[in-house]
Protein backbone atom coordinates (compact mmCIF):
# COMPACT_ATOMS: atom_id res chain seq x y z
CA UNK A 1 73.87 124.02 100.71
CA UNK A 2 74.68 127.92 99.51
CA UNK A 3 78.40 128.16 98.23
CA UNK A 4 79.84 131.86 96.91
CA UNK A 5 82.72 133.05 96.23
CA UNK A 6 83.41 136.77 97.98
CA UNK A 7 86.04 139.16 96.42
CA UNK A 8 86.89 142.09 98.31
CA UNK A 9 90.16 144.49 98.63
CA UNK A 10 90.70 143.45 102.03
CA UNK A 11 90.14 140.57 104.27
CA UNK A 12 87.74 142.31 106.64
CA UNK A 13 85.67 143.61 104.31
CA UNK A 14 85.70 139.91 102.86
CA UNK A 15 84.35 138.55 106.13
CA UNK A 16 81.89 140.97 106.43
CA UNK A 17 80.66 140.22 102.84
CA UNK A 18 80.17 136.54 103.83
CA UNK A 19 78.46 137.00 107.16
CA UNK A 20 76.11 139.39 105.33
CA UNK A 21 75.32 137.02 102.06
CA UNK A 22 75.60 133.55 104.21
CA UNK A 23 74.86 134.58 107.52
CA UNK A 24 76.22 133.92 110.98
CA UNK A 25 76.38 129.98 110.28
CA UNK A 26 78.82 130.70 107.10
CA UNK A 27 81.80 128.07 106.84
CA UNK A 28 84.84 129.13 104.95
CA UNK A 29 86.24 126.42 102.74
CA UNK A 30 88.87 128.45 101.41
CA UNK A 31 90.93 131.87 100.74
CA UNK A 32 93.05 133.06 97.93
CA UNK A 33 94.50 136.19 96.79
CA UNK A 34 94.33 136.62 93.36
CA UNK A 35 95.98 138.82 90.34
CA UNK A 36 99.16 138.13 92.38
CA UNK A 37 102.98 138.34 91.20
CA UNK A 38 106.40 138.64 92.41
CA UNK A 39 107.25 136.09 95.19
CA UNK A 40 104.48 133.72 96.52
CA UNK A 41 101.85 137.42 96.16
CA UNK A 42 104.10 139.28 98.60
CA UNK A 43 105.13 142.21 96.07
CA UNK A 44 102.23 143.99 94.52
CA UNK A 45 98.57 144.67 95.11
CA UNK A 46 96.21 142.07 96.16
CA UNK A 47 92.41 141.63 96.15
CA UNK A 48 90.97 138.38 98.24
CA UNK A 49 88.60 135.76 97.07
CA UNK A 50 86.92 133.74 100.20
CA UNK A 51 84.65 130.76 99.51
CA UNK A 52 82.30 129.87 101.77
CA UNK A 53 78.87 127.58 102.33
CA UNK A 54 76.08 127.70 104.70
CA UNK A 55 73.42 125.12 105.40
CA UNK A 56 69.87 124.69 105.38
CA UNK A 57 68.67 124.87 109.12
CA UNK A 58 67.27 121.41 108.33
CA UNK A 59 70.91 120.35 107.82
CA UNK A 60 72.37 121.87 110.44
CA UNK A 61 70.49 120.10 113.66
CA UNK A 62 73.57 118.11 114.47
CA UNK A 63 75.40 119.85 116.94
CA UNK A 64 79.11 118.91 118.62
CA UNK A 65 76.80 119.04 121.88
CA UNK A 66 73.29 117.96 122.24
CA UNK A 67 70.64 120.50 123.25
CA UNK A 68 72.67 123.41 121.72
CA UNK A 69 71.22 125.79 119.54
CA UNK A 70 73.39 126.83 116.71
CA UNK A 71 75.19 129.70 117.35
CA UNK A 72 77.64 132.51 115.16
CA UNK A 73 80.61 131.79 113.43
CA UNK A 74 83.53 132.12 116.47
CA UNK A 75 86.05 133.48 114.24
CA UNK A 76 83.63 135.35 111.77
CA UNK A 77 82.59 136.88 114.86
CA UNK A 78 85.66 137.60 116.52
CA UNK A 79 87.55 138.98 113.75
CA UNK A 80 84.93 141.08 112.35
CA UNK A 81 84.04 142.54 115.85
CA UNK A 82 87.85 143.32 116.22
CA UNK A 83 88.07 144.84 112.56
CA UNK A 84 84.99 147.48 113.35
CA UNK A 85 87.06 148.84 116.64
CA UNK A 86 89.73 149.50 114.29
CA UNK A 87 87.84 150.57 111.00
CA UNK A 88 85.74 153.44 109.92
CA UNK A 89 83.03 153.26 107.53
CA UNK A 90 85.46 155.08 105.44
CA UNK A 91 86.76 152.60 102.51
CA UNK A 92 90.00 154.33 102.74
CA UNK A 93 90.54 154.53 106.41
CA UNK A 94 90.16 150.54 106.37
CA UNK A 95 93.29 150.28 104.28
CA UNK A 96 95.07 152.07 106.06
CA UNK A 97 94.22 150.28 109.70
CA UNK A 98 96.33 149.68 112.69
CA UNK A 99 96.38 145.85 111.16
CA UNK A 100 98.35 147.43 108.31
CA UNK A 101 100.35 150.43 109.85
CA UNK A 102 101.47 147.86 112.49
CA UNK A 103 101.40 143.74 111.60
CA UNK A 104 103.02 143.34 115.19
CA UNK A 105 99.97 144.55 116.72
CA UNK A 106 98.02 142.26 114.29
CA UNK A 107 100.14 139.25 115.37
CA UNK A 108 99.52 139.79 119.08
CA UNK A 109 95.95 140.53 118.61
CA UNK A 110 95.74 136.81 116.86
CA UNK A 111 97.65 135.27 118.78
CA UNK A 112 94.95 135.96 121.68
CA UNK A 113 93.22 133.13 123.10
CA UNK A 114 89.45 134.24 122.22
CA UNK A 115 90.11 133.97 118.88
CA UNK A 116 89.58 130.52 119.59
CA UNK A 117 88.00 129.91 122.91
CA UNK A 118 84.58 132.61 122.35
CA UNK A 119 81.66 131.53 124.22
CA UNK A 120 79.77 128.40 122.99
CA UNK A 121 82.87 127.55 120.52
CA UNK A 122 81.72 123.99 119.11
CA UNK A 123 85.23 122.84 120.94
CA UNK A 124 88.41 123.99 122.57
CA UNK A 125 91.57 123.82 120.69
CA UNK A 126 94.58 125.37 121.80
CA UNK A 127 95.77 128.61 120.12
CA UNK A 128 99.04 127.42 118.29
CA UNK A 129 96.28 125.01 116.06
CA UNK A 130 95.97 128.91 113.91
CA UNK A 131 98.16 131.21 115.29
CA UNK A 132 101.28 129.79 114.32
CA UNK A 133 102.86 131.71 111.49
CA UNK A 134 106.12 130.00 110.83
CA UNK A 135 105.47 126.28 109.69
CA UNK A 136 108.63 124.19 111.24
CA UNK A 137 110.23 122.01 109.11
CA UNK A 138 109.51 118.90 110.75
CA UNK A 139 107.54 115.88 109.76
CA UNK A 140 106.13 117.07 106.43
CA UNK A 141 105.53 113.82 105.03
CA UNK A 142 104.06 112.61 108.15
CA UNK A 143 101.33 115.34 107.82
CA UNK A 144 100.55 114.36 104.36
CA UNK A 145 100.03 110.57 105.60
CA UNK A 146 97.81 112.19 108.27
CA UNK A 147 95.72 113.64 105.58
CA UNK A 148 95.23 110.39 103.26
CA UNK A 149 93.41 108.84 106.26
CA UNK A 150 89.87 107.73 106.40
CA UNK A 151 87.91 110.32 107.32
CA UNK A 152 85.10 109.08 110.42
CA UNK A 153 81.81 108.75 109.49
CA UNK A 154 80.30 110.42 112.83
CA UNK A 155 78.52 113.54 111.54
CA UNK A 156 79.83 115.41 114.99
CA UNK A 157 83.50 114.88 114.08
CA UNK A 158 83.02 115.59 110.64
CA UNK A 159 81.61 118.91 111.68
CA UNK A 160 85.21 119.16 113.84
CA UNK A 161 86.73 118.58 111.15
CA UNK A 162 85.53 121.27 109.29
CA UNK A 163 86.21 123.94 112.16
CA UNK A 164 89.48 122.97 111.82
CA UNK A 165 90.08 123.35 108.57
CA UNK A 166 88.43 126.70 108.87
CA UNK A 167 91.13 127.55 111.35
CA UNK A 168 94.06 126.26 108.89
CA UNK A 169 92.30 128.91 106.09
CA UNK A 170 92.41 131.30 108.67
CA UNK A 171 95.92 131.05 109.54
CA UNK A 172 97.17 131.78 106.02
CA UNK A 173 94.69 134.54 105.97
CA UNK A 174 96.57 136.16 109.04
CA UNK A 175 100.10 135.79 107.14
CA UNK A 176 98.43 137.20 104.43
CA UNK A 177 97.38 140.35 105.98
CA UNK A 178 100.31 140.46 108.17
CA UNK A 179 101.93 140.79 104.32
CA UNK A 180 99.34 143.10 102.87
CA UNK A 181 100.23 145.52 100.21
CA UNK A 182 100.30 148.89 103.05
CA UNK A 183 103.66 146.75 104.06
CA UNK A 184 105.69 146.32 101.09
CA UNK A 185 107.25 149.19 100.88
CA UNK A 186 108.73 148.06 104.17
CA UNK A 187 110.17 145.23 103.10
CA UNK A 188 113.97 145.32 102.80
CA UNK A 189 114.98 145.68 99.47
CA UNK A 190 117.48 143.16 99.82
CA UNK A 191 115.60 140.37 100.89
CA UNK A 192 114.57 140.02 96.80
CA UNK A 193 118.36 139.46 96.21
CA UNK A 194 118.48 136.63 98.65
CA UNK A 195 115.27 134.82 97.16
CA UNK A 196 116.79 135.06 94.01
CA UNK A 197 119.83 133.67 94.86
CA UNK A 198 118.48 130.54 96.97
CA UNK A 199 116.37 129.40 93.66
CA UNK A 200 119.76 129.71 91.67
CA UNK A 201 120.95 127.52 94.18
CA UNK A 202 118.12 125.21 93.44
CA UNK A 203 115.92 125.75 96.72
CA UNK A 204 112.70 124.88 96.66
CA UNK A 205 110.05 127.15 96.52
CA UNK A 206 108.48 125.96 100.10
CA UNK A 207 111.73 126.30 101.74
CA UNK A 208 111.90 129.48 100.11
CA UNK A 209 108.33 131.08 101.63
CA UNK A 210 109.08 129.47 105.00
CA UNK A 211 112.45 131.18 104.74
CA UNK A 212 110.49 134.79 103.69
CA UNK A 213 107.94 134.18 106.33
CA UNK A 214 110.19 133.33 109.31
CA UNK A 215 112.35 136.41 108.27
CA UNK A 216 109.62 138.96 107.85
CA UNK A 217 107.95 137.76 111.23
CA UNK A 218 111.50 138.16 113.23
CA UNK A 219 112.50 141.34 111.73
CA UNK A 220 108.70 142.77 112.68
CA UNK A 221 109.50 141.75 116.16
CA UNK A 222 112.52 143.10 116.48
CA UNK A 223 111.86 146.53 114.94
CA UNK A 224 108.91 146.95 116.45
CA UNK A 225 107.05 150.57 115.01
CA UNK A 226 110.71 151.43 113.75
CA UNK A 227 109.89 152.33 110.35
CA UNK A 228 114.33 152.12 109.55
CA UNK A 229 115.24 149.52 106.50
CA UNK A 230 116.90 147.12 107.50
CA UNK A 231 120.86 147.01 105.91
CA UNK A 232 122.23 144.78 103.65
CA UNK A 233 124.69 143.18 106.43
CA UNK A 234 122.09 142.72 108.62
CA UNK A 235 119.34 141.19 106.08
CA UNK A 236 122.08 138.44 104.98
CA UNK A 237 123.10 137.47 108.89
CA UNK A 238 119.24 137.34 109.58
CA UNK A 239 118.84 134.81 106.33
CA UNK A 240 122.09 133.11 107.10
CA UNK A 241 120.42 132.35 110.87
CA UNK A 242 117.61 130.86 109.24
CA UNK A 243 118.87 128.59 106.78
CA UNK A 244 121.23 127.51 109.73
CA UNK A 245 118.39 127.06 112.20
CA UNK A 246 116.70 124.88 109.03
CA UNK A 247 119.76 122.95 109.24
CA UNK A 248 121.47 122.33 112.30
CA UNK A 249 118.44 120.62 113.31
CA UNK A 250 119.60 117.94 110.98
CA UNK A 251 123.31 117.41 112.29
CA UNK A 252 122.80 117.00 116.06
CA UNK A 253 124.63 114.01 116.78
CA UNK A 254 124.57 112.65 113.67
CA UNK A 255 128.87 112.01 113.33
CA UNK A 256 128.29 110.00 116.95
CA UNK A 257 128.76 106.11 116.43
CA UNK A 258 127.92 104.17 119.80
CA UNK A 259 130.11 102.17 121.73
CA UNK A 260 127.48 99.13 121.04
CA UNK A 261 127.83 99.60 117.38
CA UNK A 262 128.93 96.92 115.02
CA UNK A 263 128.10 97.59 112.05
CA UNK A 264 127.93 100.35 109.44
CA UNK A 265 126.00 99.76 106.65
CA UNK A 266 126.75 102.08 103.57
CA UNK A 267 124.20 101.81 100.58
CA UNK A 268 123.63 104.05 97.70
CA UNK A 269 123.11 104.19 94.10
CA UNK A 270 125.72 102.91 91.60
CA UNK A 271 128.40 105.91 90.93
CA UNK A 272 127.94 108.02 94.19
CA UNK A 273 131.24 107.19 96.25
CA UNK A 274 130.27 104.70 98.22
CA UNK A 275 133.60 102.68 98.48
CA UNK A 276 135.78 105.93 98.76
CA UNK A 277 133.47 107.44 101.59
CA UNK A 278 134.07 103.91 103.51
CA UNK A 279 138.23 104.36 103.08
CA UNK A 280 137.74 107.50 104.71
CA UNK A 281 135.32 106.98 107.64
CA UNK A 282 137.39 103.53 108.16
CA UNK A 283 140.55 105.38 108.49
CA UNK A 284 139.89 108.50 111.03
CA UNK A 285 138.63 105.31 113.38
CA UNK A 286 141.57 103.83 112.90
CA UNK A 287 144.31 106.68 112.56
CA UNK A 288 142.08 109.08 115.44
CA UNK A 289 139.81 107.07 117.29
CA UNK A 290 142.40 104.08 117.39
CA UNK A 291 139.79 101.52 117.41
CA UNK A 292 139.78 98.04 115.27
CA UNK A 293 138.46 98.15 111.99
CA UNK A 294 137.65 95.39 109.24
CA UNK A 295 135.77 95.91 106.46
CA UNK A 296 133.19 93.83 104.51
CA UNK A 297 132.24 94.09 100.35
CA UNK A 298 129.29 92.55 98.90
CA UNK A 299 129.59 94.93 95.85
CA UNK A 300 130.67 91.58 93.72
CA UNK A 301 129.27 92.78 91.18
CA UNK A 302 131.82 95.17 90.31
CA UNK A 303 135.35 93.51 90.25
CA UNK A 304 137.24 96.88 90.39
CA UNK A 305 135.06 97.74 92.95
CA UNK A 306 136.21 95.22 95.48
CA UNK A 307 139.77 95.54 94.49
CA UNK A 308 139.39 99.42 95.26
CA UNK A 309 138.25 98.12 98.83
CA UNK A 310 140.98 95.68 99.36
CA UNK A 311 143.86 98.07 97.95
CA UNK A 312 142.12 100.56 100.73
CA UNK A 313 141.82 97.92 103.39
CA UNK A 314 145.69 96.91 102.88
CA UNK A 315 146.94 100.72 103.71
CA UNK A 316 144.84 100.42 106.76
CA UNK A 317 145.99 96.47 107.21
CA UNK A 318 142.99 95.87 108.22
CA UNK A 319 140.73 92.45 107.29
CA UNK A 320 138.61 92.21 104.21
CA UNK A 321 135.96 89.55 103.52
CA UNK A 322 133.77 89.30 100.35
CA UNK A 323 129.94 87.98 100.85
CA UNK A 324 127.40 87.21 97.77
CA UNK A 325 124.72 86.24 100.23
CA UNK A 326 123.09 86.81 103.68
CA UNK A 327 124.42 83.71 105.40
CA UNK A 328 127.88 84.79 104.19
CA UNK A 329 127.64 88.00 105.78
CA UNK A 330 126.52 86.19 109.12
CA UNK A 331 129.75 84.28 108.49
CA UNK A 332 131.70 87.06 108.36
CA UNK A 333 130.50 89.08 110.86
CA UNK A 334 130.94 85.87 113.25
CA UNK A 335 134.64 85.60 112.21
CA UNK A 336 135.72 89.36 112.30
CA UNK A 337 133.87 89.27 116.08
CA UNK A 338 136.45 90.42 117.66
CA UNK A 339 136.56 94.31 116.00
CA UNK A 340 135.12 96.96 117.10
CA UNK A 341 133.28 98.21 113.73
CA UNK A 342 133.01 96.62 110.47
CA UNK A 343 132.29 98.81 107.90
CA UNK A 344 130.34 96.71 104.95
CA UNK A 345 130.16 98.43 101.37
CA UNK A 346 127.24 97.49 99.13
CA UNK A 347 126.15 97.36 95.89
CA UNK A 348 125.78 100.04 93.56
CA UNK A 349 122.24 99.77 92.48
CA UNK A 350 119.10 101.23 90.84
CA UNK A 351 117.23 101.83 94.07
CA UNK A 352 113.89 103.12 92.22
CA UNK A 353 113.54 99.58 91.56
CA UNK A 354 111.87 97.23 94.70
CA UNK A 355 113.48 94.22 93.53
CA UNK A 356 116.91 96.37 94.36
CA UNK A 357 115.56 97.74 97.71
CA UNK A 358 114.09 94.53 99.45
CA UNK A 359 117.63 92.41 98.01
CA UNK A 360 119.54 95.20 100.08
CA UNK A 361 116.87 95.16 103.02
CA UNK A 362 118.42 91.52 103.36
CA UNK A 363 121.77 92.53 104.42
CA UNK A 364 120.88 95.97 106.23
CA UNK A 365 118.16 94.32 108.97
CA UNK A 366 121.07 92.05 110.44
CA UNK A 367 120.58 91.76 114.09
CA UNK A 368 123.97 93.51 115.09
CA UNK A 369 123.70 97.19 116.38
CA UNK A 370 124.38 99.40 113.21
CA UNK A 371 124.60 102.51 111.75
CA UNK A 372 123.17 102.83 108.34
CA UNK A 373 124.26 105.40 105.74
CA UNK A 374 122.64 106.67 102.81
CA UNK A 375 125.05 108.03 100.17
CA UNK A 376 123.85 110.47 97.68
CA UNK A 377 125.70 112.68 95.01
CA UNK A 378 125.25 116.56 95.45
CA UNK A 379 125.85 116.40 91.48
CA UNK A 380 122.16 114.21 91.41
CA UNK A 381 119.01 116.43 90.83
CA UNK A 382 116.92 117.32 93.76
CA UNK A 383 114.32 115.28 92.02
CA UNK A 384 116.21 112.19 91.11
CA UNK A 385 117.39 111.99 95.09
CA UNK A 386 114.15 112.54 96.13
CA UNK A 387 113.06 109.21 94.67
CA UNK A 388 114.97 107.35 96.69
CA UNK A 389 114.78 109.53 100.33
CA UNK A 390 111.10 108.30 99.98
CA UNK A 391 111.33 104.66 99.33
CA UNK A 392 113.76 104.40 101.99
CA UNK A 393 111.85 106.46 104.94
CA UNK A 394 110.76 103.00 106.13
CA UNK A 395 114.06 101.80 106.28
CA UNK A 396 116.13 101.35 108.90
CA UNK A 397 118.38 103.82 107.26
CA UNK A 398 118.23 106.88 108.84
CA UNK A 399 121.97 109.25 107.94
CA UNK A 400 122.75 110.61 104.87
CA UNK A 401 126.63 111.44 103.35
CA UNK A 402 126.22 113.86 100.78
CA UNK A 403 129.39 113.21 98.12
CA UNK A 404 131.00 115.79 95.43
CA UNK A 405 130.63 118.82 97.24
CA UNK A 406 133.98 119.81 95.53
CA UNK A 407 132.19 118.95 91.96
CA UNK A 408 128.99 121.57 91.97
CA UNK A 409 128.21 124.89 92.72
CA UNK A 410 124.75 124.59 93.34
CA UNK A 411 123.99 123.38 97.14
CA UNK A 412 120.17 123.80 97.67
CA UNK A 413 119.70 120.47 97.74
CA UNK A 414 121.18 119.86 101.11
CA UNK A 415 118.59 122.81 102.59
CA UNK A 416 115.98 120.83 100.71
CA UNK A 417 116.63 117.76 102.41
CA UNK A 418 116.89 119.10 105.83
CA UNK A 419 113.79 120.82 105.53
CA UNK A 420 111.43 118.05 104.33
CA UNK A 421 113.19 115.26 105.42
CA UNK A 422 113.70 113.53 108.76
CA UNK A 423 117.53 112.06 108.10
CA UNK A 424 120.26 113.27 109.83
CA UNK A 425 122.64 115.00 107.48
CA UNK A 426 125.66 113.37 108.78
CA UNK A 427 128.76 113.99 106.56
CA UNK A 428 130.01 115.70 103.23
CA UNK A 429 132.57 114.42 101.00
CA UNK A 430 134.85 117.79 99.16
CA UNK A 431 137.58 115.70 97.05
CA UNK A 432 139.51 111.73 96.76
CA UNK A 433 141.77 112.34 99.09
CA UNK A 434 141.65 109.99 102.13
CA UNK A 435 140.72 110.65 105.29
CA UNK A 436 141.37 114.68 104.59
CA UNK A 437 138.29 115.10 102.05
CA UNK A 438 135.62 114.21 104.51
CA UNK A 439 133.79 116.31 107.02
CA UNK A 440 131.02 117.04 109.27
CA UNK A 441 128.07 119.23 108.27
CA UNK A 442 128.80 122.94 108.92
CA UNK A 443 125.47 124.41 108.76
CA UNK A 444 126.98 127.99 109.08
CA UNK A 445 129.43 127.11 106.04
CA UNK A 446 126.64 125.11 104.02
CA UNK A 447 124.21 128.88 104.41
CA UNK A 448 127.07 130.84 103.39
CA UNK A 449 127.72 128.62 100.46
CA UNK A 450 123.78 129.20 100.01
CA UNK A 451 123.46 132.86 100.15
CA UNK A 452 126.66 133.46 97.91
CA UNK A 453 128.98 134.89 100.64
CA UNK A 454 131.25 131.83 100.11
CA UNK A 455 132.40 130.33 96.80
């Protein structure tokens, strides 16, 4: 095997570099731009470095298809034959291509097909596999479990495997020319301002390029060749519509308790608000929704604790019953059978702890219907909350309520969440009072809070 490393001021040039040293056959294992600053490389001048491999013909008789002679690099090909219409032999004129003068044109042109279905191609794959340049927010940790698996020991799909990570290196070195340095002086100069503010906020920094990305990409479709900056209003809607987007699809339906619902199960670390959030959901479905309401404590751990529920449960008049094991709790869900929800408050524990998670996994997995809540503090470090949102993705937990809204001023935490996360963001606690200081989601209000227009 031949490995080098290619540097070259642009990407075409780059590719033409490694189909002259390596030859047709050339795999590219990975791209970089380097001597980079600013945000993610976006803001000032950029050389690339592509590594790539070839073969020994020797090593290469294994084809995807038998009988097939080994042909040219499909997207070496492709790209390079697309970069010569477009290019002189001029060094000069190739910075200053249609790619660069227009990155709409460069998107459609990528977003064509025969980028990935040229003659002979070792295998079809459909066109969003590379072309996609915004990365959704969905089902990031899922990918990563993808990528821990086994790989197969079949030569032929190993050789797949490697076309398609070729194609993943090849879709960052799109956005990366779709961002090269002949566009940055038309970027809006506000969009800096709003990157700032988001990490103040204590976004993280992936949220933060997908945010960049998804707004560069929309406003290039929507201007068009319009060569007008963008103004300041219209930069902060445009970032307010993404973080929304990010959000939203984290509240759909997430307040809705069904009419088969029993239970709901509220667990969370020691300190968060678990008792208070209860009094308040407990009372809107009994002041609003007029249903019948008892409550449940295993929290026995913590005398004021249960007090604080029974003190909550007499305003209400509603029953109370105290469990310290599993077969009380089928007890008392067998005598308060007649209710229509029974809203059971746990206890306050360290959750990084297994012991902690499979005692509370006990009460939780009860065969009656439930909804089962999550409460974390937006006072907590993204971090610390992290810790738990993973050890409990296999739980039957799946909402969050997000307490102390009233006692921060930094919210990115909640965009965080929403964007890596699969839980529905379901409600956010803003004071003590009870019912009033409890709410749905509002991801409008939660991007304002987010990009400083609200305080």
């Amino acid at each position: 095997m031949k490995t080098k490393k290619i540097v070259a001021d642009t990407m075409p040039q780059a590719l033409k570099m490694v189909r002259q040293q390596l030859g047709d056959n050339a795999i590219i294992v990975n791209t970089r731009v380097i001597n980079t600053g600013g945000i993610f490389g976006f803001f000032t001048k950029q050389k690339y470095e592509v590594t790539a491999y070839t073969v020994e013909k020797e090593e290469t008789s294994i084809e995807l298809k038998p009988k097939v002679e080994p042909k040219e690099n499909p997207i070496i090909s492709v790209i390079e034959k697309k970069s010569q219409e477009v290019n002189s032999a001029d060094e000069q004129e190739k910075q200053n291509s249609v790619f660069h003068k227009n990155p709409q044109r460069l998107y459609q042109y990528y977003s064509q097909p025969e980028l990935i279905k040229e003659k002979n191609a070792p295998q079809e794959v459909k066109p969003e596999t590379i072309v996609s340049v915004e990365k959704a927010p969905e089902k990031v940790l899922s990918e990563t479990v993808r990528e821990k698996k086994t790989p197969q020991t079949s030569k032929s799909v190993v050789i797949e495997n490697q076309l398609l990570d070729e194609m993943k290196q090849m879709r960052k070195m799109m956005m990366t020319l779709m961002l090269g340095e002949k566009q940055v002086s038309n970027l809006p100069s506000g969009l800096l301002t709003h990157v700032n503010q988001l990490r103040k906020q204590g976004v993280n920094d992936e949220v933060i390029e997908y945010i960049v990305n998804s707004f560069i990409v929309s406003s290039l479709l929507k201007q068009g060749e319009s060569n007008h900056e963008m103004s300041e209003e219209l930069i902060k809607n445009e970032m307010i519509v993404i973080i929304e987007g990010i959000i939203n699809k984290r509240v759909s339906d997430s307040t809705t308790i069904n009419e088969s619902t029993r239970l709901i199960n509220v667990v969370g670390p020691t300190g968060v608000g678990k008792t208070t959030s209860i009094a308040k959901l407990a009372t809107v479905q009994v002041l609003r929704q007029k249903r019948r309401v008892a409550m449940i404590t295993t929290d026995v751990y913590r005398i004021a604790a249960v007090e604080q529920l029974k003190t909550y449960a007499g305003i209400l008049n509603v029953p109370i019953e105290v469990v310290k094991s599993v077969d009380e709790l089928g007890q008392a869900i067998e005598k308060l059978e007649h209710y229509d929800l029974i809203y059971m408050d746990t206890t306050g524990r360290n959750y990084k702890e297994v012991k902690y998670r499979e005692s509370i996994s006990e009460f939780i997995n009860h065969p009656q219907k439930s909804d089962n809540y999550l409460v974390l503090s937006l006072t907590t470090k993204f971090e610390d909350m992290e810790i738990l949102l993973v050890e409990f993705l296999d739980s039957p937990i799946k909402k969050l309520i997000l307490t102390k809204f009233d006692e921060t001023t930094t919210y990115g935490s909640i965009l965080n969440i929403a964007y890596k996360y699969p839980y529905q963001l379901a409600y956010i606690t803003n004071g003590q009072s009870v019912p009033e200081d409890i709410t749905v989601i509002d991801p409008s209000l939660i991007a304002r809070y987010l990009i400083g227009e609200e305080k």
